[in-house]
PDB file of N, CA and C in Angstrom:
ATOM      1  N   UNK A   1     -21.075  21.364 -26.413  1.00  0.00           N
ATOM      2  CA  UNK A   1     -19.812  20.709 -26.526  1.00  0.00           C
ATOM      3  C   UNK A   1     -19.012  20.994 -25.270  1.00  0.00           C
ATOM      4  N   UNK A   2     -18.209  20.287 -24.721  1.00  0.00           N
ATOM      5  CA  UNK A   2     -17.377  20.726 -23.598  1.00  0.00           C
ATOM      6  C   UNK A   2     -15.975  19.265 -23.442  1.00  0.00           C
ATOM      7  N   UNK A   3     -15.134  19.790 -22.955  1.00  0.00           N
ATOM      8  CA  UNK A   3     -14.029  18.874 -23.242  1.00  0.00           C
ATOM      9  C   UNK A   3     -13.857  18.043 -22.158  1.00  0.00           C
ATOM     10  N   UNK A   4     -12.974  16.678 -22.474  1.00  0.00           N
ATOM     11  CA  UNK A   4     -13.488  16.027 -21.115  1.00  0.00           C
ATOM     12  C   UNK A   4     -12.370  16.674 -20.105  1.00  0.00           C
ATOM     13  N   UNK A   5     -11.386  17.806 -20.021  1.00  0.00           N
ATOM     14  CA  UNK A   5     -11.091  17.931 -18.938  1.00  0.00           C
ATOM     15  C   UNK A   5     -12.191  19.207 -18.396  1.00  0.00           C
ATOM     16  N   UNK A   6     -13.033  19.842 -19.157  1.00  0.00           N
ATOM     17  CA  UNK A   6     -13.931  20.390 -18.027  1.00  0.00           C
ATOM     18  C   UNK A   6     -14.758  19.668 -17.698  1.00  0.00           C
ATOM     19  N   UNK A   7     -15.204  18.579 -18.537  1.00  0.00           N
ATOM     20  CA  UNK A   7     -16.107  17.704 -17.462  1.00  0.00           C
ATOM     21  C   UNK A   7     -15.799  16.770 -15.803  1.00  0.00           C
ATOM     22  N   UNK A   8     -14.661  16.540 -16.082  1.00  0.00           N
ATOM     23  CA  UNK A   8     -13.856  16.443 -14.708  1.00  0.00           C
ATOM     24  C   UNK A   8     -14.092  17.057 -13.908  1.00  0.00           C
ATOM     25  N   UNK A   9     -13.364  18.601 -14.068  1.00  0.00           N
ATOM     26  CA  UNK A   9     -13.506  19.750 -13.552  1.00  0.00           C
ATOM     27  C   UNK A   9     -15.478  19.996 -12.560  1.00  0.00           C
ATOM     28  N   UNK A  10     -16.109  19.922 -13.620  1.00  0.00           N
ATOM     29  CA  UNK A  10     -17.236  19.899 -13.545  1.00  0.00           C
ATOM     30  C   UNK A  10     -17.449  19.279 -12.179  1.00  0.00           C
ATOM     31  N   UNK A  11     -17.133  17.415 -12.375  1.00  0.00           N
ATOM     32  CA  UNK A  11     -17.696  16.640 -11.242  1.00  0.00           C
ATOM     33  C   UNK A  11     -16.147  16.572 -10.486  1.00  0.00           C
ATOM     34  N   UNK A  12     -15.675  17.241 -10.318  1.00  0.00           N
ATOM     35  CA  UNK A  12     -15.084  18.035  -8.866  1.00  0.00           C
ATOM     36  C   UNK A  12     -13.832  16.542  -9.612  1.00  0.00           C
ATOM     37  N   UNK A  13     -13.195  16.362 -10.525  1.00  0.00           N
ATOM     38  CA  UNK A  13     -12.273  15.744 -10.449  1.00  0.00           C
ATOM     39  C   UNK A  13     -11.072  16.823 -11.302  1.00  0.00           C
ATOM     40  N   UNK A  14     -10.607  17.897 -10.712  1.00  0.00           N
ATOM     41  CA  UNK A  14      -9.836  18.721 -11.690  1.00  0.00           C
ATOM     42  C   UNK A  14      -8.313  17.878 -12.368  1.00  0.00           C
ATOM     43  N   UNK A  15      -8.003  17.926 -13.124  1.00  0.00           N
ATOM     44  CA  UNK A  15      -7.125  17.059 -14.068  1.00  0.00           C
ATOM     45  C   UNK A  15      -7.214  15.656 -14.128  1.00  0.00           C
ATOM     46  N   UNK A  16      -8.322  15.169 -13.833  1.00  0.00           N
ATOM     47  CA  UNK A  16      -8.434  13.541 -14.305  1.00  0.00           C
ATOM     48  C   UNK A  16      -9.411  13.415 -15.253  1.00  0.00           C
ATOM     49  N   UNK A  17      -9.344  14.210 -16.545  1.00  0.00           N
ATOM     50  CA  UNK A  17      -9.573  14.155 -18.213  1.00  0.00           C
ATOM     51  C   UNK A  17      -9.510  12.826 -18.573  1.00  0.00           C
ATOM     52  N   UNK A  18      -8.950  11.933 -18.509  1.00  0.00           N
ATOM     53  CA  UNK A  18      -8.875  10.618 -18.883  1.00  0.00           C
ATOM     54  C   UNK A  18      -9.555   9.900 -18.613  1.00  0.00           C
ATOM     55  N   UNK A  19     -10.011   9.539 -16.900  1.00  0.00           N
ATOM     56  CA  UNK A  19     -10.957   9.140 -16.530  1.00  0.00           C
ATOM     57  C   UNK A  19     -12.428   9.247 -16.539  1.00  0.00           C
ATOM     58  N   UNK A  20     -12.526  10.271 -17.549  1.00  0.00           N
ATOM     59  CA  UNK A  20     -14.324  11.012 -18.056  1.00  0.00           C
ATOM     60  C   UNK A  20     -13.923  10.039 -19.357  1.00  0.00           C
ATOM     61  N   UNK A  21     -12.841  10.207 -20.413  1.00  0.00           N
ATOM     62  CA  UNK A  21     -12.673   9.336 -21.370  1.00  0.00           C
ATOM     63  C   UNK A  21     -12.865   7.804 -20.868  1.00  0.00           C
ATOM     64  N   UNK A  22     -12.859   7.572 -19.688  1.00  0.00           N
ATOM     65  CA  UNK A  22     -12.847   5.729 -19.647  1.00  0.00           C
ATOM     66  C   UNK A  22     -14.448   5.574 -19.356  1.00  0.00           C
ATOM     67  N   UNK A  23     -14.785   6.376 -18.797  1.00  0.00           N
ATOM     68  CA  UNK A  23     -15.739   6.382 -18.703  1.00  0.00           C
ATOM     69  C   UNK A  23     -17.192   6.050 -19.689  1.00  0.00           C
ATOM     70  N   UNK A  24     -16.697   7.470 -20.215  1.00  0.00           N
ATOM     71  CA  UNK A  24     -17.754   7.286 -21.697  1.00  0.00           C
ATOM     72  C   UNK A  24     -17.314   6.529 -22.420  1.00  0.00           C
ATOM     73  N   UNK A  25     -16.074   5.933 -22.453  1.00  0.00           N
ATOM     74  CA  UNK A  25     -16.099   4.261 -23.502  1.00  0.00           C
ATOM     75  C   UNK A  25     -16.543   3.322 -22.774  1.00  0.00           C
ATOM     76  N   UNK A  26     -17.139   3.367 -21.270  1.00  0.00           N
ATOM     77  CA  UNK A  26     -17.762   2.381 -20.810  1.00  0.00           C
ATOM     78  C   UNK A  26     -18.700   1.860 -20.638  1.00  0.00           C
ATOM     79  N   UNK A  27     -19.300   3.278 -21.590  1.00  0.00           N
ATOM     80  CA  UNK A  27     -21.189   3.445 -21.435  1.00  0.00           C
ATOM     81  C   UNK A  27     -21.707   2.213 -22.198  1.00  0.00           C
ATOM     82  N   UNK A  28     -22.697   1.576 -21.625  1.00  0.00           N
ATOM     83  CA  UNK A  28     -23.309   0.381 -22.539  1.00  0.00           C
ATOM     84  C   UNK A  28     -23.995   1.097 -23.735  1.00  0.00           C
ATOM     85  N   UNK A  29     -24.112   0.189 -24.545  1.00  0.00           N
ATOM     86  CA  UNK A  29     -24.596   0.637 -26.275  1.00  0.00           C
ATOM     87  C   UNK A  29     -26.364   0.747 -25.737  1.00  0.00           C
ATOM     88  N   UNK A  30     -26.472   2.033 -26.336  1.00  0.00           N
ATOM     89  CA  UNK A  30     -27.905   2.422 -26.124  1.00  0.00           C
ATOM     90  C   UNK A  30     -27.773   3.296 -25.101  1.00  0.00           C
ATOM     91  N   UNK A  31     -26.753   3.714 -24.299  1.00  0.00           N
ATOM     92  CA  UNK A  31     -26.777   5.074 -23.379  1.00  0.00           C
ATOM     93  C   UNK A  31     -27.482   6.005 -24.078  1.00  0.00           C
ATOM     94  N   UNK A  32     -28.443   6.673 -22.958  1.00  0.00           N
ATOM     95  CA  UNK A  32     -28.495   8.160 -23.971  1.00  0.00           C
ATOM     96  C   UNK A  32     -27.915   9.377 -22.765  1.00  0.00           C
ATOM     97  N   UNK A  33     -26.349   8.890 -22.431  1.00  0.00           N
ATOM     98  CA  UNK A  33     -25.660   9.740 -21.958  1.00  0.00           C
ATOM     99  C   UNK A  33     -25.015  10.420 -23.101  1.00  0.00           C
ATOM    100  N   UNK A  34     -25.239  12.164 -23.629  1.00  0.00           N
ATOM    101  CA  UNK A  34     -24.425  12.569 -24.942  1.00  0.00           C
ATOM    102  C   UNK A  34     -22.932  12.631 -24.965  1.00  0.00           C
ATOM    103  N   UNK A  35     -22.012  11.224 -25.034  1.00  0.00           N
ATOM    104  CA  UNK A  35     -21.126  11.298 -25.163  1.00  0.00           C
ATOM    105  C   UNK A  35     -20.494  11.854 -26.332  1.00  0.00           C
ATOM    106  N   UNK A  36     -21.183  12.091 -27.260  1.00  0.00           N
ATOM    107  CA  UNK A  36     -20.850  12.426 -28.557  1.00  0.00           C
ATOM    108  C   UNK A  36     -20.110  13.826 -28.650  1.00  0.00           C
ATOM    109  N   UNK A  37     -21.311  14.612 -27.348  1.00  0.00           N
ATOM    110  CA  UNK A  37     -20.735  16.111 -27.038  1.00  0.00           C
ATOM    111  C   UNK A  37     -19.597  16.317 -26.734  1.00  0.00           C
ATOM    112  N   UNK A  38     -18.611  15.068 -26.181  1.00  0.00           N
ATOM    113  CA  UNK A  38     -16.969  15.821 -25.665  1.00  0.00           C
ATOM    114  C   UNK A  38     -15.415  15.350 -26.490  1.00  0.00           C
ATOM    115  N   UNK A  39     -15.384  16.652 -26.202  1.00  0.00           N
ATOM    116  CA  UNK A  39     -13.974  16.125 -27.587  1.00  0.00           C
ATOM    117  C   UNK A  39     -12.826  17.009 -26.395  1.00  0.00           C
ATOM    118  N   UNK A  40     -11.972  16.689 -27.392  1.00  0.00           N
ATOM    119  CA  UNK A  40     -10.405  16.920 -26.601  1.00  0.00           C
ATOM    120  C   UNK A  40     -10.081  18.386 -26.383  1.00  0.00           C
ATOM    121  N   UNK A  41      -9.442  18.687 -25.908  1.00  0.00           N
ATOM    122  CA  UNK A  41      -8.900  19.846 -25.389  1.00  0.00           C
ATOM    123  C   UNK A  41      -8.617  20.895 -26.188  1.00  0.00           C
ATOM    124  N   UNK A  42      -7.782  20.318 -27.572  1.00  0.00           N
ATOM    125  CA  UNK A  42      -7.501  21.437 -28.511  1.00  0.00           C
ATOM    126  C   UNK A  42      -8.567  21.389 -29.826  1.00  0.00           C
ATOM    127  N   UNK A  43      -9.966  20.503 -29.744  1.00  0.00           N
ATOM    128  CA  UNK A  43     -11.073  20.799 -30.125  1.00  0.00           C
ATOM    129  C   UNK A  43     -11.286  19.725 -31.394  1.00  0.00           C
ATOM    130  N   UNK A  44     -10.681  18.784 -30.856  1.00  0.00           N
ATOM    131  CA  UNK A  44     -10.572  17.256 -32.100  1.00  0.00           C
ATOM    132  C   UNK A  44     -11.440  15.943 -31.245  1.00  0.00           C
ATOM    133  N   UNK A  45     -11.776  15.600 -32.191  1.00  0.00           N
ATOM    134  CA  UNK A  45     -12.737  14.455 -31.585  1.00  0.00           C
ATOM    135  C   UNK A  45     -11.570  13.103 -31.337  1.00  0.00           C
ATOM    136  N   UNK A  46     -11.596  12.832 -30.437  1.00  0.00           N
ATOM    137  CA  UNK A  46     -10.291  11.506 -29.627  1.00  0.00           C
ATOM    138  C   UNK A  46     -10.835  10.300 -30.323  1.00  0.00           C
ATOM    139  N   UNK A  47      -9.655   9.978 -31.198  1.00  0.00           N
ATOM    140  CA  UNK A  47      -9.660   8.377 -31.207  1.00  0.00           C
ATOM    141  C   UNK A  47      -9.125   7.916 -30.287  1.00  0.00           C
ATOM    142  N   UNK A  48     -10.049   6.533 -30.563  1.00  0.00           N
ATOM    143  CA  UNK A  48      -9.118   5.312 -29.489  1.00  0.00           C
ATOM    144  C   UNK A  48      -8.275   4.861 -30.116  1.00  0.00           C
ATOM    145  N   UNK A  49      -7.360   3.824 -29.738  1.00  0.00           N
ATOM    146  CA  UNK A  49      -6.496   3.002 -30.033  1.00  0.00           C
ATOM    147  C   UNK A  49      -6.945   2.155 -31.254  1.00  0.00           C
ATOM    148  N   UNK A  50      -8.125   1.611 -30.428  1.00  0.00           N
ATOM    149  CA  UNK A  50      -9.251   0.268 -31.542  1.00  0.00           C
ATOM    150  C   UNK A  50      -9.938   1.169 -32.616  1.00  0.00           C
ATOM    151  N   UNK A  51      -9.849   1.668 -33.498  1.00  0.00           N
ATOM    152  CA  UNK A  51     -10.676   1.940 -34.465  1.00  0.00           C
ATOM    153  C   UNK A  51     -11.858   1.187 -34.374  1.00  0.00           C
ATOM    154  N   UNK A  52     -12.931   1.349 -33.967  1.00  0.00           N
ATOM    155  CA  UNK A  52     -14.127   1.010 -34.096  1.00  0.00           C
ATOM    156  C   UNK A  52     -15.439   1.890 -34.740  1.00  0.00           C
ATOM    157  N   UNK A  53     -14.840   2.908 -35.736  1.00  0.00           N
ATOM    158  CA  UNK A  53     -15.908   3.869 -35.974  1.00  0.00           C
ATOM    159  C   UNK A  53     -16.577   4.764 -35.222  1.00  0.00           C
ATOM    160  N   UNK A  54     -15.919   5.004 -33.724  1.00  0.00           N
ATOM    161  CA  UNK A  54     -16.760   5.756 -33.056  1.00  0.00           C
ATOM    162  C   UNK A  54     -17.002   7.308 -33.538  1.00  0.00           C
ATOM    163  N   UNK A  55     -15.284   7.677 -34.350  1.00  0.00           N
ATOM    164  CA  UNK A  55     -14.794   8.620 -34.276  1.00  0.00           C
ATOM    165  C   UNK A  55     -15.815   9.309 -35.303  1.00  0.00           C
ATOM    166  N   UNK A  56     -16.097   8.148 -36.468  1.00  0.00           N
ATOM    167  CA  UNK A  56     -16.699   8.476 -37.490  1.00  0.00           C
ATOM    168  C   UNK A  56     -18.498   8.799 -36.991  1.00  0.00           C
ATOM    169  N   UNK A  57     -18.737   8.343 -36.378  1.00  0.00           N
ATOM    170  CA  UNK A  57     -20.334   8.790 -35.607  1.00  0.00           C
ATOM    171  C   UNK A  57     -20.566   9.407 -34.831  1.00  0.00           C
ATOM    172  N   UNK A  58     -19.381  10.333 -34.193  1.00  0.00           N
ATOM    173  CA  UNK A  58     -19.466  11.171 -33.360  1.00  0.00           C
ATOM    174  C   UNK A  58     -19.013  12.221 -34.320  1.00  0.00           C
ATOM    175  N   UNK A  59     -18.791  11.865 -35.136  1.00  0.00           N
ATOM    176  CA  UNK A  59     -18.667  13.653 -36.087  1.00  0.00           C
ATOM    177  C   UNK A  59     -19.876  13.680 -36.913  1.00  0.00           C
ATOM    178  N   UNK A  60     -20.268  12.393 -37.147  1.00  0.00           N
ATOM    179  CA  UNK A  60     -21.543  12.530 -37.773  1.00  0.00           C
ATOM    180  C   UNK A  60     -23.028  13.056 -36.887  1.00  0.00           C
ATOM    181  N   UNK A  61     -23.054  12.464 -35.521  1.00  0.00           N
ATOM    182  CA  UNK A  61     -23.953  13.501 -34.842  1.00  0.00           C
ATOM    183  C   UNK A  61     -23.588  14.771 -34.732  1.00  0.00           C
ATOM    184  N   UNK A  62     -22.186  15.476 -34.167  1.00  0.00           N
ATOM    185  CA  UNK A  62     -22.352  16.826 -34.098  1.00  0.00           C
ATOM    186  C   UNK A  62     -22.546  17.637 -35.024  1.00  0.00           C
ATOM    187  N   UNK A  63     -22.336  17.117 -36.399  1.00  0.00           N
ATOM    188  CA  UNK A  63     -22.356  17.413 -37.712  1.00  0.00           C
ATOM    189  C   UNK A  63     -24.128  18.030 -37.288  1.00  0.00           C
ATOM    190  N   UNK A  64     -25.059  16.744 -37.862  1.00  0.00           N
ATOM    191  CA  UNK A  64     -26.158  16.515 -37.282  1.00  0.00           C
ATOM    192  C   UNK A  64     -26.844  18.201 -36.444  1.00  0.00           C
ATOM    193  N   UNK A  65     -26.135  18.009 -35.324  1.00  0.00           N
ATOM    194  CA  UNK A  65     -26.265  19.339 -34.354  1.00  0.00           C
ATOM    195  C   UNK A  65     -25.795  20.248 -34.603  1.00  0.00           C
ATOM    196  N   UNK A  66     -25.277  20.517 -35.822  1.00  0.00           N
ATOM    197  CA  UNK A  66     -24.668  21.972 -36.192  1.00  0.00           C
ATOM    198  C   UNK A  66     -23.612  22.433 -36.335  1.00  0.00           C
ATOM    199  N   UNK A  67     -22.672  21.252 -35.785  1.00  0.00           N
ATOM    200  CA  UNK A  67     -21.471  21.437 -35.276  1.00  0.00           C
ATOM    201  C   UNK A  67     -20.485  21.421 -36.368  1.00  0.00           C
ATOM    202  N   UNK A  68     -19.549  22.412 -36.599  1.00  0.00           N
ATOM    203  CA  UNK A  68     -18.655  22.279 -37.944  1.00  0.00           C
ATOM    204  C   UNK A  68     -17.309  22.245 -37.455  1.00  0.00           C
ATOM    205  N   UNK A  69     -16.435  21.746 -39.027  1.00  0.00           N
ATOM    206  CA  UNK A  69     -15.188  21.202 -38.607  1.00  0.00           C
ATOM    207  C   UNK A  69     -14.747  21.811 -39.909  1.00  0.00           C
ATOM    208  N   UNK A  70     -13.295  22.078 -39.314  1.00  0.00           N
ATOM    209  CA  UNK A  70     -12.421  22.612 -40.433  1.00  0.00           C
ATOM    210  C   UNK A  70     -11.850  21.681 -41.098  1.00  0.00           C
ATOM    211  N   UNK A  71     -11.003  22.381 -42.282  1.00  0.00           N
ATOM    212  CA  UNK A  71     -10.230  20.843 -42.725  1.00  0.00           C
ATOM    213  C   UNK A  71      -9.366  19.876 -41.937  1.00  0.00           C
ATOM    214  N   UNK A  72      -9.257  20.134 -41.294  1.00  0.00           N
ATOM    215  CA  UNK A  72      -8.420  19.388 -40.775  1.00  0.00           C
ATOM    216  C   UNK A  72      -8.631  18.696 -39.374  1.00  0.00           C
ATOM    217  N   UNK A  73     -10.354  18.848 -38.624  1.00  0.00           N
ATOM    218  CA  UNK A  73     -10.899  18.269 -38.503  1.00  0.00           C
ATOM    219  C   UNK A  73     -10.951  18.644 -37.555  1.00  0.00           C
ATOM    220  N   UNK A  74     -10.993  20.054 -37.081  1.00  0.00           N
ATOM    221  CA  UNK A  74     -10.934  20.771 -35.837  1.00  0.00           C
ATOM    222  C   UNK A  74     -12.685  21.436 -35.630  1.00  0.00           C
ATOM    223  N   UNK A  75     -12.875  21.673 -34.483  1.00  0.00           N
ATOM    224  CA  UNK A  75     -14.210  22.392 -34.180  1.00  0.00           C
ATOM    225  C   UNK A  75     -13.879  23.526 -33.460  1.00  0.00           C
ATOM    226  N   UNK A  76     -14.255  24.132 -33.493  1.00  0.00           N
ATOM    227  CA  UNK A  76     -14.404  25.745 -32.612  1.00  0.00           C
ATOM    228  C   UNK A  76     -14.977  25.826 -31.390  1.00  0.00           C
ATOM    229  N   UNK A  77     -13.708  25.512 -30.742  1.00  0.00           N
ATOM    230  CA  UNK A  77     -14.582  25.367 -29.058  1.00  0.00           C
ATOM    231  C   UNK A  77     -14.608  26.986 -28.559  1.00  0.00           C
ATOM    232  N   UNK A  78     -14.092  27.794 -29.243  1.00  0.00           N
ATOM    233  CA  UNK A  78     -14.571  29.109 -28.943  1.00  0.00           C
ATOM    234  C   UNK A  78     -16.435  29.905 -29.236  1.00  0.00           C
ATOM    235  N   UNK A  79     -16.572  28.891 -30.330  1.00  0.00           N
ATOM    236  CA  UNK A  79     -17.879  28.763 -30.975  1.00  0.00           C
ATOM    237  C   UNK A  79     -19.159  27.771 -30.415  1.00  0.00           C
ATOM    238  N   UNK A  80     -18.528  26.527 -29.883  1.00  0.00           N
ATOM    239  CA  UNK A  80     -19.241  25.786 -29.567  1.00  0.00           C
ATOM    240  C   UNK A  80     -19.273  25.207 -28.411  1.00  0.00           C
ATOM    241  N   UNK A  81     -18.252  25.474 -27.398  1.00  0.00           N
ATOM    242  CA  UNK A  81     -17.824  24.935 -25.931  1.00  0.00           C
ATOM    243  C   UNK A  81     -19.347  25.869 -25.433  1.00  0.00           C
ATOM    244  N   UNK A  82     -19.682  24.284 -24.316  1.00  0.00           N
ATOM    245  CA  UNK A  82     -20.689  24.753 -23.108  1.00  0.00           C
ATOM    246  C   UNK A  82     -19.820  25.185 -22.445  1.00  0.00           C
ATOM    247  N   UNK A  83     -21.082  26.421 -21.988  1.00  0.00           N
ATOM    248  CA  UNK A  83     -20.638  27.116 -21.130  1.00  0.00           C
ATOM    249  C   UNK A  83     -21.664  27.005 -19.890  1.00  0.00           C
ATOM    250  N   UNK A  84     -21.413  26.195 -18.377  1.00  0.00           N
ATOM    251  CA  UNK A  84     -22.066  26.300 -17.366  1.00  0.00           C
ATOM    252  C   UNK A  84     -23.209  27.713 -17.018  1.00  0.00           C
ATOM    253  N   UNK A  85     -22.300  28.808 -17.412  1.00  0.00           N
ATOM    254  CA  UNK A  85     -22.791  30.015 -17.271  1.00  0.00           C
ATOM    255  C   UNK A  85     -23.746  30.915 -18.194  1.00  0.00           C
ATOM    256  N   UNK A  86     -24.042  29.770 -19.087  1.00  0.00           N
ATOM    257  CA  UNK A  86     -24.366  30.648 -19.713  1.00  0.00           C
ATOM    258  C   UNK A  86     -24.202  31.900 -21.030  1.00  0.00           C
ATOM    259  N   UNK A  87     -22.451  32.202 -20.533  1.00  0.00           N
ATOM    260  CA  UNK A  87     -22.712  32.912 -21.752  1.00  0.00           C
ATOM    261  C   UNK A  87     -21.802  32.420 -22.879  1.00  0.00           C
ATOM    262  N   UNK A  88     -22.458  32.818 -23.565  1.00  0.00           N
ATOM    263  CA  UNK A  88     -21.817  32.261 -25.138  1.00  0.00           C
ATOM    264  C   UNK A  88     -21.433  33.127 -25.932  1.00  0.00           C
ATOM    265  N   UNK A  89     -21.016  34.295 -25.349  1.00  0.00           N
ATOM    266  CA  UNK A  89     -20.382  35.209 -26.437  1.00  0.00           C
ATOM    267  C   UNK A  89     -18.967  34.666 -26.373  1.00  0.00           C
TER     268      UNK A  89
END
């Protein structure tokens, strides 16, 4: 899991978080780029504007992968954030 402002970060764009979001809504259907893996900052999966169910199939894969959510529909990026480095404690 990793959020899209470290994926920015990542490809050398530090605070343009949004633009990793335009991105992965731009992916053609059938990417097998894992967009599913990035959620928001304080560890909630981002709706769009358009309700199109994405929100609902991207909790259903990480679900899938192990990934749990509290009530209120939060994930544990202390638990589940990639870590470049490696460590995961």
């Amino acid at each position: 899991m990793a959020t899209y402002g470290q994926v920015a970060e990542l490809a050398g764009l530090a605070g343009m978080a949004r633009q990793v979001g335009y991105a992965l809504h731009a992916l053609p259907e059938g990417s097998t780029v894992p967009w599913h893996r990035v959620v928001n900052a304080r560890g909630f999966i981002s709706v769009r504007r358009a309700a199109d169910g994405c929100d609902v199939e991207q909790r259903f894969r990480l679900e899938r992968e192990g990934v749990t959510f509290n009530d209120a529909g939060r994930l544990s990026l202390e638990q589940f954030r990639w870590r470049p480095d490696g460590d995961h404690s």
